[in-house]
N, C-alpha and C. Protein backbone atom coordinates (compact mmCIF):
# COMPACT_ATOMS: atom_id res chain seq x y z
N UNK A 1 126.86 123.34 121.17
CA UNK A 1 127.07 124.16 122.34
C UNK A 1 126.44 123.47 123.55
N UNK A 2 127.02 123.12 124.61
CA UNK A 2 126.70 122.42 125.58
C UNK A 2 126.08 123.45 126.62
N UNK A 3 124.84 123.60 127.15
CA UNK A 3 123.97 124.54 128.28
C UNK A 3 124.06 123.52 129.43
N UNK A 4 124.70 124.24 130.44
CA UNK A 4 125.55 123.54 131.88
C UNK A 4 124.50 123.84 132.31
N UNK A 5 123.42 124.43 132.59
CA UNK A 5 122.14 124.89 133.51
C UNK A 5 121.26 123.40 132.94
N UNK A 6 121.26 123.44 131.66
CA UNK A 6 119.97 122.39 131.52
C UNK A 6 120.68 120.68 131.83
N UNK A 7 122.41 120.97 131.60
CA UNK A 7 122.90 119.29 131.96
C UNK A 7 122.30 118.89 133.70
N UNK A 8 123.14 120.02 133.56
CA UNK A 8 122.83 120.20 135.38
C UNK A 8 121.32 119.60 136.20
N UNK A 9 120.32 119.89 135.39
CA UNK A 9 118.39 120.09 135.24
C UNK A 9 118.87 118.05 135.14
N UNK A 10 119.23 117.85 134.25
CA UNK A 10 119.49 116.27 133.70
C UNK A 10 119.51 115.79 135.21
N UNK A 11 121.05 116.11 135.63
CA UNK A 11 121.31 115.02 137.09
C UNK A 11 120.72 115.57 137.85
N UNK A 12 120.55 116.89 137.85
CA UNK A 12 119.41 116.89 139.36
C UNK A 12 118.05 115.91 139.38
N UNK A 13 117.44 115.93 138.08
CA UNK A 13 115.95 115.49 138.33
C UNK A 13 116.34 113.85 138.54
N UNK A 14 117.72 113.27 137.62
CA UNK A 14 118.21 111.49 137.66
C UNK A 14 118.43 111.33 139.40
N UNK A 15 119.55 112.15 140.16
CA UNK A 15 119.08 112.20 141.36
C UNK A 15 117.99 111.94 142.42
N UNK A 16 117.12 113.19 142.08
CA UNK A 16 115.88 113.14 143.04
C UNK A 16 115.37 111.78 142.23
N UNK A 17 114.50 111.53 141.40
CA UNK A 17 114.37 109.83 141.16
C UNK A 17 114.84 108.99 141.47
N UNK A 18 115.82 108.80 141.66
CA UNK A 18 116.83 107.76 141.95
C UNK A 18 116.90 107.77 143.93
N UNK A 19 116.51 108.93 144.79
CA UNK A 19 116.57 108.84 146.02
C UNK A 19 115.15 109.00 146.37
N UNK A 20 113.94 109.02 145.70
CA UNK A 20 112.46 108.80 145.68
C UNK A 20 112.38 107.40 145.19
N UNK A 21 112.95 106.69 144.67
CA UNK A 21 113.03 105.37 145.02
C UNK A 21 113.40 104.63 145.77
N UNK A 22 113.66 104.86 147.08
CA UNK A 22 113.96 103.90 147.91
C UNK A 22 112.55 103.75 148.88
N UNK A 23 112.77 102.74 149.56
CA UNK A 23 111.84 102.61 150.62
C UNK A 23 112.41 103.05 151.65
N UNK A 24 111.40 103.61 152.35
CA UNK A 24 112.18 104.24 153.68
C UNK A 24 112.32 103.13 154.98
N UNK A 25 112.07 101.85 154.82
CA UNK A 25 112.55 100.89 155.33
C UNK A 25 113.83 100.23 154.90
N UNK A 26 114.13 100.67 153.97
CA UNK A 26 115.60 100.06 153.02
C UNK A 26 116.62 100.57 154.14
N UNK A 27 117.70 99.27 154.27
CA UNK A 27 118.89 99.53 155.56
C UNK A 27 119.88 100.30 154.62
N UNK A 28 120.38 100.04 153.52
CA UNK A 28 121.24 101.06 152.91
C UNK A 28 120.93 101.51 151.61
N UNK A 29 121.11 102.36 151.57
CA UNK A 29 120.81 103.44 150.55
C UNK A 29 121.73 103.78 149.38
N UNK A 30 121.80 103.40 148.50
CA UNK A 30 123.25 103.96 147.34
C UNK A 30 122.56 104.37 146.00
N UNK A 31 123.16 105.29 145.98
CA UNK A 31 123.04 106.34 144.39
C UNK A 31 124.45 106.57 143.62
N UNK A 32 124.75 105.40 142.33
CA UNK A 32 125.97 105.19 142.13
C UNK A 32 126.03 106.10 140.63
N UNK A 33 126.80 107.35 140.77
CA UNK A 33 127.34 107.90 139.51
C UNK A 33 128.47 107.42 139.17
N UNK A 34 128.48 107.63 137.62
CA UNK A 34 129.79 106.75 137.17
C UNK A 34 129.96 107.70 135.94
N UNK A 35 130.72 108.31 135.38
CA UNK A 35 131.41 109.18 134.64
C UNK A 35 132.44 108.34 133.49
N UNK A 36 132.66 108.73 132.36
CA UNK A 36 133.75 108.36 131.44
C UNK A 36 134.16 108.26 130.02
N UNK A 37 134.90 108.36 129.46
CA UNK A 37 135.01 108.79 128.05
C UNK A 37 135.33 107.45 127.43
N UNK A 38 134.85 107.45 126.15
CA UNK A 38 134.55 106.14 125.38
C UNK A 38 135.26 106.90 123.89
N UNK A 39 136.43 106.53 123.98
CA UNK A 39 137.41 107.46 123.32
C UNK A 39 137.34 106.19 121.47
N UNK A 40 136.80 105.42 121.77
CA UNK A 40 136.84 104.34 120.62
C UNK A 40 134.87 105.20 119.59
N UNK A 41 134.09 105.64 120.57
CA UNK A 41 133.42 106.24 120.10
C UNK A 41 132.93 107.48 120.36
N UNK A 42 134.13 108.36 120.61
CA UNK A 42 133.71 109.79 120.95
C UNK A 42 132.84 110.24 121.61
N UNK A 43 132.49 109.45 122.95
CA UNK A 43 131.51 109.73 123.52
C UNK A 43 131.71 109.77 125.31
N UNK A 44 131.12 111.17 125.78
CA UNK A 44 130.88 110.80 127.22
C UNK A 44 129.89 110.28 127.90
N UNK A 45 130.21 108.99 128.69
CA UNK A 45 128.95 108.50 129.19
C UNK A 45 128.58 108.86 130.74
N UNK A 46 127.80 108.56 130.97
CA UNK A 46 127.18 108.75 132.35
C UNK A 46 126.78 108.15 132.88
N UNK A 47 126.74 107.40 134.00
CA UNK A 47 125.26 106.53 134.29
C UNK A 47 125.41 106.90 135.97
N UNK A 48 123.66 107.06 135.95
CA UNK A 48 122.90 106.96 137.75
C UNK A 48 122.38 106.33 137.87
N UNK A 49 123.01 105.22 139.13
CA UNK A 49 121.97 103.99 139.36
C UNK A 49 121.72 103.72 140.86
N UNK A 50 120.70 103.08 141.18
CA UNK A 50 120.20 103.32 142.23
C UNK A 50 119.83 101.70 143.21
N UNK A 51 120.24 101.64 143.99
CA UNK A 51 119.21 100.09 144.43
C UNK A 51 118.23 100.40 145.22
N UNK A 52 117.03 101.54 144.82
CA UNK A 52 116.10 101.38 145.00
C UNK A 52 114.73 100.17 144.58
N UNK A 53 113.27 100.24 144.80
CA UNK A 53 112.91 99.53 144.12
C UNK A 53 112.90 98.98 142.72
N UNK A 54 113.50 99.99 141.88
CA UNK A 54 113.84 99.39 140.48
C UNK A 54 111.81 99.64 139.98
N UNK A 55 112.13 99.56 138.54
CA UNK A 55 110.97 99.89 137.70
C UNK A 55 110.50 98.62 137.25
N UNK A 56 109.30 98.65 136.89
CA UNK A 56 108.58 97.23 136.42
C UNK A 56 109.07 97.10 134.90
N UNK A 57 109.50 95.80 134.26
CA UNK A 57 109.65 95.69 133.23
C UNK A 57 108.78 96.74 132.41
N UNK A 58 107.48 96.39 132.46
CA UNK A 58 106.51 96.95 131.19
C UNK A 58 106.64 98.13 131.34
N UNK A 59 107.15 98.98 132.33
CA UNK A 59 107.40 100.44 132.35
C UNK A 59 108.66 101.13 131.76
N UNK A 60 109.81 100.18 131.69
CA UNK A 60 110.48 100.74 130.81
C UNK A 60 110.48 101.51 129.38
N UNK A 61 109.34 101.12 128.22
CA UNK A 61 109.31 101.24 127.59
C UNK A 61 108.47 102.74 127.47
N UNK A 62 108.01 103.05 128.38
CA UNK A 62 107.06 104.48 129.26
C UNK A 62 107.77 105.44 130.01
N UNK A 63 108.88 105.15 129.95
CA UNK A 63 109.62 105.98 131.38
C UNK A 63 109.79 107.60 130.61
N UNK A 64 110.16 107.39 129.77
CA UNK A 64 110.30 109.09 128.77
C UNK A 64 109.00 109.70 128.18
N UNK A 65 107.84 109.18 128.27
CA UNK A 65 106.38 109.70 128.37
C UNK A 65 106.24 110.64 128.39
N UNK A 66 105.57 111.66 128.11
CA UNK A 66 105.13 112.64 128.91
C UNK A 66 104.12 112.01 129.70
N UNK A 67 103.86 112.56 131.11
CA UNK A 67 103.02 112.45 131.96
C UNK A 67 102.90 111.32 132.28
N UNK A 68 103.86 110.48 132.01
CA UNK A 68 103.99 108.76 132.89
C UNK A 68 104.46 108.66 133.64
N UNK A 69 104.09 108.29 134.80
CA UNK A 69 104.86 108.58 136.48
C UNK A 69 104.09 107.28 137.02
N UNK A 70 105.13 106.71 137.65
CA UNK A 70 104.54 105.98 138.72
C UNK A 70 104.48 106.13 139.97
N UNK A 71 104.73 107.26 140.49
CA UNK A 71 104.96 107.71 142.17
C UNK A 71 103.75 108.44 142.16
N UNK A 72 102.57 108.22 141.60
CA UNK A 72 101.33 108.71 142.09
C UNK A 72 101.06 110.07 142.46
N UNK A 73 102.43 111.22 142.44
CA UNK A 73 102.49 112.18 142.12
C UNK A 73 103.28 113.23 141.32
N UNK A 74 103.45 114.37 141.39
CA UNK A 74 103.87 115.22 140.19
C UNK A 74 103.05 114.65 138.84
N UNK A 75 104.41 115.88 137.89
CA UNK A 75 103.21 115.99 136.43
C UNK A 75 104.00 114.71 135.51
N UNK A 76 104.76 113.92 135.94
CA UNK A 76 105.37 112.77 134.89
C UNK A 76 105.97 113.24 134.03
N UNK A 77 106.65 114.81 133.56
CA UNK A 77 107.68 115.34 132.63
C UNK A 77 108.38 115.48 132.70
N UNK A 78 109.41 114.86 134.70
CA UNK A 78 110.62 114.71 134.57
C UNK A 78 111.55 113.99 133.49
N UNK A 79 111.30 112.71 132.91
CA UNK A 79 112.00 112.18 132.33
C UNK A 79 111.88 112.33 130.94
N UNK A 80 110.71 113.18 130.44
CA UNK A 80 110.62 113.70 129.00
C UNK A 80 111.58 114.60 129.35
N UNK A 81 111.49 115.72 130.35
CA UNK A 81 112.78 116.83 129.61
C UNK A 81 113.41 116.31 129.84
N UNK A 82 113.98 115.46 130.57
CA UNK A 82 115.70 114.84 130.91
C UNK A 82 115.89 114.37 129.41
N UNK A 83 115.07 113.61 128.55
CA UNK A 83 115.51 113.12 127.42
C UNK A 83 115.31 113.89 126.12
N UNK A 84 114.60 115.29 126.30
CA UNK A 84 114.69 116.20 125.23
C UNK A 84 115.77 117.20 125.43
N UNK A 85 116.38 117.42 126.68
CA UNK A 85 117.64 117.83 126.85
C UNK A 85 118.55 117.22 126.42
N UNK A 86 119.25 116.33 126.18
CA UNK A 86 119.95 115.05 125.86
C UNK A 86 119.66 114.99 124.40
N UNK A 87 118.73 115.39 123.99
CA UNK A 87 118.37 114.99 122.87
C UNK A 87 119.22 116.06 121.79
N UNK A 88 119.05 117.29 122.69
CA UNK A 88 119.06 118.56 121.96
C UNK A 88 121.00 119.02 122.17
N UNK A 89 121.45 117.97 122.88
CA UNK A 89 122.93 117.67 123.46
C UNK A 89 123.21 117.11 122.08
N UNK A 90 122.53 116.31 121.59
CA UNK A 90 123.07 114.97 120.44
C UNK A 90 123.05 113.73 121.13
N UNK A 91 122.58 113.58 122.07
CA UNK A 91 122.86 112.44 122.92
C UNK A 91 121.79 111.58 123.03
N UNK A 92 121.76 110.57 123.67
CA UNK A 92 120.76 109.69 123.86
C UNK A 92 120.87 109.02 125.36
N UNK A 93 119.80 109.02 125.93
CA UNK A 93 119.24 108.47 127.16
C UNK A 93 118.73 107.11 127.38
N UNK A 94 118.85 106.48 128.19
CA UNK A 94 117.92 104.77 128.39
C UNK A 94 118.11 104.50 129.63
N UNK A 95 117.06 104.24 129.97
CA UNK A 95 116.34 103.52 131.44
C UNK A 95 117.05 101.60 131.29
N UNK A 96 117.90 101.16 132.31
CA UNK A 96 117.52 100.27 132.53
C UNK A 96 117.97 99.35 133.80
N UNK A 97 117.07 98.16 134.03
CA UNK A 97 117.27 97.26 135.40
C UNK A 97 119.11 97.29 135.86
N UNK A 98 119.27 97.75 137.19
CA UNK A 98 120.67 97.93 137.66
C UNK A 98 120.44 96.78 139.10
N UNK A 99 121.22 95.75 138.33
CA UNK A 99 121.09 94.53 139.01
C UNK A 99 122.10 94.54 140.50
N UNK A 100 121.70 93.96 141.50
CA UNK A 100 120.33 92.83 141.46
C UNK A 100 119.39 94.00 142.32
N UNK A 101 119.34 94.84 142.31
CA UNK A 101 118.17 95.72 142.74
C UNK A 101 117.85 97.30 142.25
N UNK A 102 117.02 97.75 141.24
CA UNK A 102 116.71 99.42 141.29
C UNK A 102 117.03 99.77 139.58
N UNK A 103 117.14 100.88 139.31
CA UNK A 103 117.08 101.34 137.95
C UNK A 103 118.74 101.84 137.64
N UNK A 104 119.11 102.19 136.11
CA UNK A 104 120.47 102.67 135.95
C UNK A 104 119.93 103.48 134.66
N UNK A 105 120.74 104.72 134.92
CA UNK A 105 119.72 105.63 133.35
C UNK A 105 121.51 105.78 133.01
N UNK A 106 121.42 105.63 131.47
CA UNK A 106 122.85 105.83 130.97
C UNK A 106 122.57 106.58 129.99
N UNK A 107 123.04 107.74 130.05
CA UNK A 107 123.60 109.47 129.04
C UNK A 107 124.49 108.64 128.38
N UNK A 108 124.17 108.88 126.92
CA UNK A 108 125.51 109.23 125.84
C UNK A 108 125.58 110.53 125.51
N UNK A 109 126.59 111.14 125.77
CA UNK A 109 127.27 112.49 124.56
C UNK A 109 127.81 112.80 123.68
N UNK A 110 127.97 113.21 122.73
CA UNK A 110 128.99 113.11 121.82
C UNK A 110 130.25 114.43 122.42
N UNK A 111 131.27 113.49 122.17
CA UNK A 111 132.37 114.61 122.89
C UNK A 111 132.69 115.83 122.41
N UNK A 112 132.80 115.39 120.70
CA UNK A 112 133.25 116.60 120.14
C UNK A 112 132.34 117.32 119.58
N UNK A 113 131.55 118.02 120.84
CA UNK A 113 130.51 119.15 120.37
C UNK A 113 130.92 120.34 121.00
């Protein structure tokens, strides 16, 4: 059973991250969603990517933490619930470098739920 309130909770919080990464000296700004069905493995994907500053390698492996944040504020459990939501979807979440500048988080779903 798919809960549209908590998918919803997903891209809002991939959003606000993704536009709290920029520098406010940065001349352009892009937050690229990308939508689509992967009909060879029953799956809808997602991805939000950003050319903000992008995450430090060694933090990737931290980004779904509880309480691991690198913006020096809030409580760092955005990206745990984003990935226990997802989780509880059947799906799976991953952080990674969206070249040549900023982060790309890519949702799998399984379609036929």
């Amino acid at each position: 059973v798919i809960d549209e309130e908590q998918l919803k909770r997903v891209f809002v919080n991939l959003l606000d991250n993704a536009i709290e990464a920029f520098d406010r000296a940065q001349p352009k700004k892009c937050v690229y969603i990308k939508t689509y069905f992967d009909q060879a493995r029953d799956l809808v994907i997602a991805e939000v990517a950003d050319n903000g500053d992008g995450i430090a390698p060694s933090d990737f492996q931290k980004l779904f933490q509880p309480y691991f944040s690198t913006k020096g504020r809030g409580t760092g459990l955005g990206l745990a619930i984003v990935q226990r939501i997802i989780a509880e979807h059947g799906g799976k979440i991953v952080g990674v470098p969206h070249n040549p500048k900023g982060a790309k988080f890519i949702i799998q779903l399984p379609a036929s739920n």
